[in-house]
PDB file of N, CA and C in Angstrom:
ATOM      1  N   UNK A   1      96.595  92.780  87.194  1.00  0.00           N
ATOM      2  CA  UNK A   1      96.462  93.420  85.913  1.00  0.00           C
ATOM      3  C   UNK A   1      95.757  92.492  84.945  1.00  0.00           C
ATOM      4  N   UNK A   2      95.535  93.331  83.783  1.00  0.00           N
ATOM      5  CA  UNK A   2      94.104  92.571  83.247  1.00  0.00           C
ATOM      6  C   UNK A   2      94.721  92.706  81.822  1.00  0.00           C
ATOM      7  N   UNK A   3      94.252  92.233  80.757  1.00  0.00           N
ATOM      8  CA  UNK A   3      94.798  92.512  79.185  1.00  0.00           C
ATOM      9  C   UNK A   3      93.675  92.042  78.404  1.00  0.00           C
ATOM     10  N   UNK A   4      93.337  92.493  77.360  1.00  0.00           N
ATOM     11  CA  UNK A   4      92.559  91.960  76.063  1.00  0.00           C
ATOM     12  C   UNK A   4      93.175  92.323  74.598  1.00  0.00           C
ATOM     13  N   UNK A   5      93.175  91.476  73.608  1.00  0.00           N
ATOM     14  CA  UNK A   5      93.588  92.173  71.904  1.00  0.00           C
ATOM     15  C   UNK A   5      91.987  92.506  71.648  1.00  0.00           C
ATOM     16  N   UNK A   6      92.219  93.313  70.578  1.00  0.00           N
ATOM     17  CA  UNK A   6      91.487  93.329  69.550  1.00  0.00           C
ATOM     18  C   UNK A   6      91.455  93.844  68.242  1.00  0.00           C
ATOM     19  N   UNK A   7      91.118  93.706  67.156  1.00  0.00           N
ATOM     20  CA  UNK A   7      91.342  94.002  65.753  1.00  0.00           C
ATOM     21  C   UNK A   7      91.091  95.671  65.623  1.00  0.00           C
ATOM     22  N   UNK A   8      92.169  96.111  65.161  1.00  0.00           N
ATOM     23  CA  UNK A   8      92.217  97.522  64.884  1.00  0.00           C
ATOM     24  C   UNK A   8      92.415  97.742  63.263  1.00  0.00           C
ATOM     25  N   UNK A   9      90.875  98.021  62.454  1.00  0.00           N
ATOM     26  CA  UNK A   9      91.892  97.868  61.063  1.00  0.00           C
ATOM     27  C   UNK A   9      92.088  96.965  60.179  1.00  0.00           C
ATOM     28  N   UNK A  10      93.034  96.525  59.521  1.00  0.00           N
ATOM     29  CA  UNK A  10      94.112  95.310  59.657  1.00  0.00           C
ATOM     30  C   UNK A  10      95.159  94.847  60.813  1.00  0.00           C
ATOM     31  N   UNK A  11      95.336  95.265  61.672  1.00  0.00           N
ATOM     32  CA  UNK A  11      96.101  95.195  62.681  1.00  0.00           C
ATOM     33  C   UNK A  11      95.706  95.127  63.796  1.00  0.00           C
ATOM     34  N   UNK A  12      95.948  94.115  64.788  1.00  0.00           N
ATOM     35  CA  UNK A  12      95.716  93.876  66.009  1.00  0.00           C
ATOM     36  C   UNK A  12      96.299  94.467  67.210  1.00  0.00           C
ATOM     37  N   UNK A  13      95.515  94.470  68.249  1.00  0.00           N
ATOM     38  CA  UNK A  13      96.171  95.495  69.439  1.00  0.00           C
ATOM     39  C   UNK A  13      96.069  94.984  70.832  1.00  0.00           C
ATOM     40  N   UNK A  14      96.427  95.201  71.660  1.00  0.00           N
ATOM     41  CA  UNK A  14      96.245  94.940  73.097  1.00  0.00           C
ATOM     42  C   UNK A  14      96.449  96.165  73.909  1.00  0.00           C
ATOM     43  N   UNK A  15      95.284  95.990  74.884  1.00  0.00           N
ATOM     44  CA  UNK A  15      95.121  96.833  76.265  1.00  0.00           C
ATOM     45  C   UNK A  15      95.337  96.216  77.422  1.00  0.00           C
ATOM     46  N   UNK A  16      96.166  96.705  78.228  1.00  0.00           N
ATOM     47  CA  UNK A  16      96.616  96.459  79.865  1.00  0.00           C
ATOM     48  C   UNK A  16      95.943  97.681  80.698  1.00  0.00           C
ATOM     49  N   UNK A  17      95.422  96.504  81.315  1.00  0.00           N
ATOM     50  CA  UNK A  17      94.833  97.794  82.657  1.00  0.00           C
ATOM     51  C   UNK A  17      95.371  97.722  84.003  1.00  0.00           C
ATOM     52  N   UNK A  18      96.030  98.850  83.968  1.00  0.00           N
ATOM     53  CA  UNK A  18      96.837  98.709  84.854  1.00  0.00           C
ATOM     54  C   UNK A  18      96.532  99.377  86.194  1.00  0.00           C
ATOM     55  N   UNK A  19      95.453  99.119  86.745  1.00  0.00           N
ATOM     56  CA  UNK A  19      94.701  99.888  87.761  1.00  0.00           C
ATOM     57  C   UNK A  19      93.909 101.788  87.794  1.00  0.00           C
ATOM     58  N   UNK A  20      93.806 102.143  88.518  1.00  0.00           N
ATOM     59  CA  UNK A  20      93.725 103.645  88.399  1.00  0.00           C
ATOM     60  C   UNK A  20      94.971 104.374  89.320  1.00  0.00           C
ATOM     61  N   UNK A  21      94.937 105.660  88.897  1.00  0.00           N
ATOM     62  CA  UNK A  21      95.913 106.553  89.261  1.00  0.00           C
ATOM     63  C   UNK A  21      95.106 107.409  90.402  1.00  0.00           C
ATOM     64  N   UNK A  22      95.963 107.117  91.799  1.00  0.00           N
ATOM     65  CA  UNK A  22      95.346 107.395  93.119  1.00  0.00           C
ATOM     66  C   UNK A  22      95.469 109.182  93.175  1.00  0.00           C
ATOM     67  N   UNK A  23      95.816 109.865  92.310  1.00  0.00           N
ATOM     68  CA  UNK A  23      95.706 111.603  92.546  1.00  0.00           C
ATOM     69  C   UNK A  23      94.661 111.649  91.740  1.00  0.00           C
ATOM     70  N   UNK A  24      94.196 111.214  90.629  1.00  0.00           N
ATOM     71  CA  UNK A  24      93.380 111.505  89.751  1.00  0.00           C
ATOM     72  C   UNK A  24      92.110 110.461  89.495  1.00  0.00           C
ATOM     73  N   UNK A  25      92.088 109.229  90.109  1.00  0.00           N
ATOM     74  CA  UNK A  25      91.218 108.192  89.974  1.00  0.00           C
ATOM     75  C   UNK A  25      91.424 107.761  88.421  1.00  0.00           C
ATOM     76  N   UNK A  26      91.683 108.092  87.545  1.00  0.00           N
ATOM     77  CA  UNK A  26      91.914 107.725  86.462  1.00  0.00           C
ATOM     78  C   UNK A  26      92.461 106.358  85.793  1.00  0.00           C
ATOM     79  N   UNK A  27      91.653 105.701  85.236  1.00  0.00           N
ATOM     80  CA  UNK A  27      92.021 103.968  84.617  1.00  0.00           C
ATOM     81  C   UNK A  27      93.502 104.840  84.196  1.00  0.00           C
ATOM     82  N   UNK A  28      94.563 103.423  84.253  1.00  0.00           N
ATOM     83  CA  UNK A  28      95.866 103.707  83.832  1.00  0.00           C
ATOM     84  C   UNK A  28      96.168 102.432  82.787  1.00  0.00           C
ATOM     85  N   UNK A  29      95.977 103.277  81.472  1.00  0.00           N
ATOM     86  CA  UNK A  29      96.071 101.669  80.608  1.00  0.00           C
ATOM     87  C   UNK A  29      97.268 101.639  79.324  1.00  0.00           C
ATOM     88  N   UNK A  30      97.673 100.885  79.198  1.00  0.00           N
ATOM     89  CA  UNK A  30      98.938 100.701  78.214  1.00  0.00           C
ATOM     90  C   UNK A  30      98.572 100.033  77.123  1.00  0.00           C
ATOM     91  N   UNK A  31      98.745 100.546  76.146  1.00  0.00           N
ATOM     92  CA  UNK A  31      98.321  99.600  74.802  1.00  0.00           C
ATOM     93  C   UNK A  31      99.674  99.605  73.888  1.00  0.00           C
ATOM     94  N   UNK A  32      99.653  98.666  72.862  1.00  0.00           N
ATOM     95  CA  UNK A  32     100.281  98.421  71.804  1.00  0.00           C
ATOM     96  C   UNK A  32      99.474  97.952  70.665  1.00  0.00           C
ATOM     97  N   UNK A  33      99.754  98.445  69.198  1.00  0.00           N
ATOM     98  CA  UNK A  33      98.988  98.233  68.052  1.00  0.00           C
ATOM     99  C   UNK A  33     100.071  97.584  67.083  1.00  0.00           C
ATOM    100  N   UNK A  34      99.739  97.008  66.154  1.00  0.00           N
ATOM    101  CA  UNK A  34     100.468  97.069  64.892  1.00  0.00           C
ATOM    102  C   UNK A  34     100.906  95.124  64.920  1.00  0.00           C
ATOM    103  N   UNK A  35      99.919  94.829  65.046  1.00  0.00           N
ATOM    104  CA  UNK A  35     100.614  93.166  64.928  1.00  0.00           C
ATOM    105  C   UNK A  35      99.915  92.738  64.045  1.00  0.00           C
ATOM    106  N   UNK A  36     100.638  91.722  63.364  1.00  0.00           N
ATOM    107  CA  UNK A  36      99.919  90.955  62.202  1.00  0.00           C
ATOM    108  C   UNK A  36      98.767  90.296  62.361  1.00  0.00           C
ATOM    109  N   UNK A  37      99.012  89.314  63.558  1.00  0.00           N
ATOM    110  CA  UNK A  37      98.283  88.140  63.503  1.00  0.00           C
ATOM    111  C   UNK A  37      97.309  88.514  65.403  1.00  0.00           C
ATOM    112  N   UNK A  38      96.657  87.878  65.670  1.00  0.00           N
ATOM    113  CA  UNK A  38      95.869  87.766  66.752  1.00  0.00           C
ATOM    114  C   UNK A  38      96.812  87.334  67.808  1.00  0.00           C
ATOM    115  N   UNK A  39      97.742  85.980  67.623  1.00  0.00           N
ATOM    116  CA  UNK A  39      98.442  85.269  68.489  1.00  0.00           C
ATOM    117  C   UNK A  39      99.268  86.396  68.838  1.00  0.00           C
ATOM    118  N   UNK A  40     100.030  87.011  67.298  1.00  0.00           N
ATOM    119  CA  UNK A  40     101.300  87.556  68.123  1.00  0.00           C
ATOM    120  C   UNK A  40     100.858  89.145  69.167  1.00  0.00           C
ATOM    121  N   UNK A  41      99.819  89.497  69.042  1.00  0.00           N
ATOM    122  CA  UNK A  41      99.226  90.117  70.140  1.00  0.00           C
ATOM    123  C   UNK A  41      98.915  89.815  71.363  1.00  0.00           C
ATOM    124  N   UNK A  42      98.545  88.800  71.292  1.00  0.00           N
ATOM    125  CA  UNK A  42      98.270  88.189  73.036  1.00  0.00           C
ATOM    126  C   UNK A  42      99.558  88.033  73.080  1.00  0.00           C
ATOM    127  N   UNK A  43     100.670  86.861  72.510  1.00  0.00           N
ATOM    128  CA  UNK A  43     102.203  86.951  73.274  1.00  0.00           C
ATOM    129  C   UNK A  43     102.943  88.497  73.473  1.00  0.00           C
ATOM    130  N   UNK A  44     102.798  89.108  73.084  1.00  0.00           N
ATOM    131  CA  UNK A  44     103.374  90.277  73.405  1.00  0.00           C
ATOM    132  C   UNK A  44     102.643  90.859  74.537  1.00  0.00           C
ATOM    133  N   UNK A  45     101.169  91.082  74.691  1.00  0.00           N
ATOM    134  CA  UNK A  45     100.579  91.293  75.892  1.00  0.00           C
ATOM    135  C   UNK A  45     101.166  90.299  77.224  1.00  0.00           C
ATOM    136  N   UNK A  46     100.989  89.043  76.852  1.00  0.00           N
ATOM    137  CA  UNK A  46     101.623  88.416  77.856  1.00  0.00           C
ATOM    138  C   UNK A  46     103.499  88.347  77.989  1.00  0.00           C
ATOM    139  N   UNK A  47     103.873  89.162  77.409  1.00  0.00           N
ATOM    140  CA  UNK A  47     105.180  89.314  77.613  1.00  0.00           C
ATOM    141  C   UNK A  47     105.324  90.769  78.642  1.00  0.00           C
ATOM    142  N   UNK A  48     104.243  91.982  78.051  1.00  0.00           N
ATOM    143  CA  UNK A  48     104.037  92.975  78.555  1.00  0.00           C
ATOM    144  C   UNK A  48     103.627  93.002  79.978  1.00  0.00           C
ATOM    145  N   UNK A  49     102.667  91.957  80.127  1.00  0.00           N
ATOM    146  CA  UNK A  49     102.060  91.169  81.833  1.00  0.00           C
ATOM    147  C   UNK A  49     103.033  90.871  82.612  1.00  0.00           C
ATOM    148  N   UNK A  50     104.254  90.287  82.055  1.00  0.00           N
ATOM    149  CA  UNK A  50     105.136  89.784  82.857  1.00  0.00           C
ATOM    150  C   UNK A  50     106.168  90.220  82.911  1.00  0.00           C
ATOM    151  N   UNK A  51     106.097  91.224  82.237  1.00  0.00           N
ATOM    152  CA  UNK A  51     107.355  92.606  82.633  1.00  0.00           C
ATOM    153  C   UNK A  51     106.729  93.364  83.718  1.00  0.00           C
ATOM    154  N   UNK A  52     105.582  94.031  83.534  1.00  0.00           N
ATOM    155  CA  UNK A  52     104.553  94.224  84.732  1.00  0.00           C
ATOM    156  C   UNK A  52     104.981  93.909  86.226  1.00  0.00           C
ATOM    157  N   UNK A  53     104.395  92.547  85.804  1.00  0.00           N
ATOM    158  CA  UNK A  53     104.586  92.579  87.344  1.00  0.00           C
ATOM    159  C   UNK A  53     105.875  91.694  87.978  1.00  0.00           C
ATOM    160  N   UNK A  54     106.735  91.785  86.985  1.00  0.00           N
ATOM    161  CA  UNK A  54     108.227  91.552  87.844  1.00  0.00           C
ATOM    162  C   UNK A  54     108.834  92.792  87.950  1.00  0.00           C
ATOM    163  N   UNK A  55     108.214  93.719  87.846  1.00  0.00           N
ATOM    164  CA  UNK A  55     108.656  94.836  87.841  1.00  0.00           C
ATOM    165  C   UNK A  55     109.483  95.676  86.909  1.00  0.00           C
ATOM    166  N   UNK A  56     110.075  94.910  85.898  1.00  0.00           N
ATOM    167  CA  UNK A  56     111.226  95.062  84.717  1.00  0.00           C
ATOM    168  C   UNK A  56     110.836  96.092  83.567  1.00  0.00           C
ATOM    169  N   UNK A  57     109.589  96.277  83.136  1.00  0.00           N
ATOM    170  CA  UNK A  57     108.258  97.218  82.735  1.00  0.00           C
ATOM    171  C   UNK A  57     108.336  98.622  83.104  1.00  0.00           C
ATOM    172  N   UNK A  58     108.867  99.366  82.282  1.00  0.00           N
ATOM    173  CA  UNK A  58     108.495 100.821  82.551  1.00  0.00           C
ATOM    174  C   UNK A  58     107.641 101.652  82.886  1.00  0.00           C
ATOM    175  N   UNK A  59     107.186 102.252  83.378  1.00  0.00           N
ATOM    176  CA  UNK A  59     105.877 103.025  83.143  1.00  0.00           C
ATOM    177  C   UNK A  59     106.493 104.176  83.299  1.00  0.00           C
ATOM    178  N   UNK A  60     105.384 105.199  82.269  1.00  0.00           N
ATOM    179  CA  UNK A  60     104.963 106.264  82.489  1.00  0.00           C
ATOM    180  C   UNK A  60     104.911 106.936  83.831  1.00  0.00           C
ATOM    181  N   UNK A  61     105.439 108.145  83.600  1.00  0.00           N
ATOM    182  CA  UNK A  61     106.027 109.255  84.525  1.00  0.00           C
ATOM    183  C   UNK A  61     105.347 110.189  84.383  1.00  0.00           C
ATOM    184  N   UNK A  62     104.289 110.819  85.391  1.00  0.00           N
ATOM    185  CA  UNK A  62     103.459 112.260  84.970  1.00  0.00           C
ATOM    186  C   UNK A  62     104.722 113.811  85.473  1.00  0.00           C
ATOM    187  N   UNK A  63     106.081 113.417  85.619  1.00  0.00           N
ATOM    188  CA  UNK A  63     107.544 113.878  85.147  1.00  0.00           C
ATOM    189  C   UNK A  63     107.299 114.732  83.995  1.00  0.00           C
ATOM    190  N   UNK A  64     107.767 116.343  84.246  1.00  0.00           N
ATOM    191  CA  UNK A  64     107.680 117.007  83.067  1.00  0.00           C
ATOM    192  C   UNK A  64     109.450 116.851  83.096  1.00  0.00           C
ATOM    193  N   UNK A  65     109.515 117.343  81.920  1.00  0.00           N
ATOM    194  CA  UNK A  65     111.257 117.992  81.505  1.00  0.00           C
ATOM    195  C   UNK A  65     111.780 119.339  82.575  1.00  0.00           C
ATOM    196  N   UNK A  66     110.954 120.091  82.853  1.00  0.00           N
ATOM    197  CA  UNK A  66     111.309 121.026  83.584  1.00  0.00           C
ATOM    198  C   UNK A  66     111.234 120.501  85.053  1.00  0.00           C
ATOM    199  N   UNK A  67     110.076 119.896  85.347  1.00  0.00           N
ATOM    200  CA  UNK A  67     110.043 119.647  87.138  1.00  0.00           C
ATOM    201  C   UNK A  67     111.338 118.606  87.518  1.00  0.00           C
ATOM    202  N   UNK A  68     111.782 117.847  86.398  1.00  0.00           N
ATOM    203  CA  UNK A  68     112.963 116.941  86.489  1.00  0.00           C
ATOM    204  C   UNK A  68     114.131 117.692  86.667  1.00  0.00           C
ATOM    205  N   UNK A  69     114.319 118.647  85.869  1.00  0.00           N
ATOM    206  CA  UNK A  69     115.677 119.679  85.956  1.00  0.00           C
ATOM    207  C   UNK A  69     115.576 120.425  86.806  1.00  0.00           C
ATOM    208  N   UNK A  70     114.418 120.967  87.774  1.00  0.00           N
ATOM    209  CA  UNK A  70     114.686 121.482  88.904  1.00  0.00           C
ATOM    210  C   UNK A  70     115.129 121.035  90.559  1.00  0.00           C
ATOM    211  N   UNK A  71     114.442 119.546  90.142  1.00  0.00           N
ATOM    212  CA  UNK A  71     115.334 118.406  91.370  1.00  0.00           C
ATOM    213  C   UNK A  71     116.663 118.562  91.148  1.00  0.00           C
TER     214      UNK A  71
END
């Protein structure tokens, strides 16, 4: 996985790319916005990296509310 910040605004952001999605080929990317400073964007990306890939990191579920309640 890959990450970059960049200035959104006044506020800084980071993107994780988190490969593509094998039904749809589709980049699968995670962002966060709203940080003050430049630094505290990259540490949070790199906090986000290393939830990632210890696995501890949530992701997104293409899980509706209904297909869940019918399992």
């Amino acid at each position: 996985m890959r990450g970059h910040v960049r200035k959104r605004g006044s506020a800084w952001a980071y993107w994780i790319d988190a490969g593509r999605d094998q039904v749809t080929n589709r980049r699968i990317q995670h962002t966060r916005s709203g940080f003050v400073s430049k630094s505290a964007a990259e540490t949070a990306m790199r906090e986000a990296l290393r939830g990632f890939e210890n696995g501890t990191a949530v992701r997104a579920s293409p899980t509706t509310l209904a297909d869940y309640l019918e399992r």
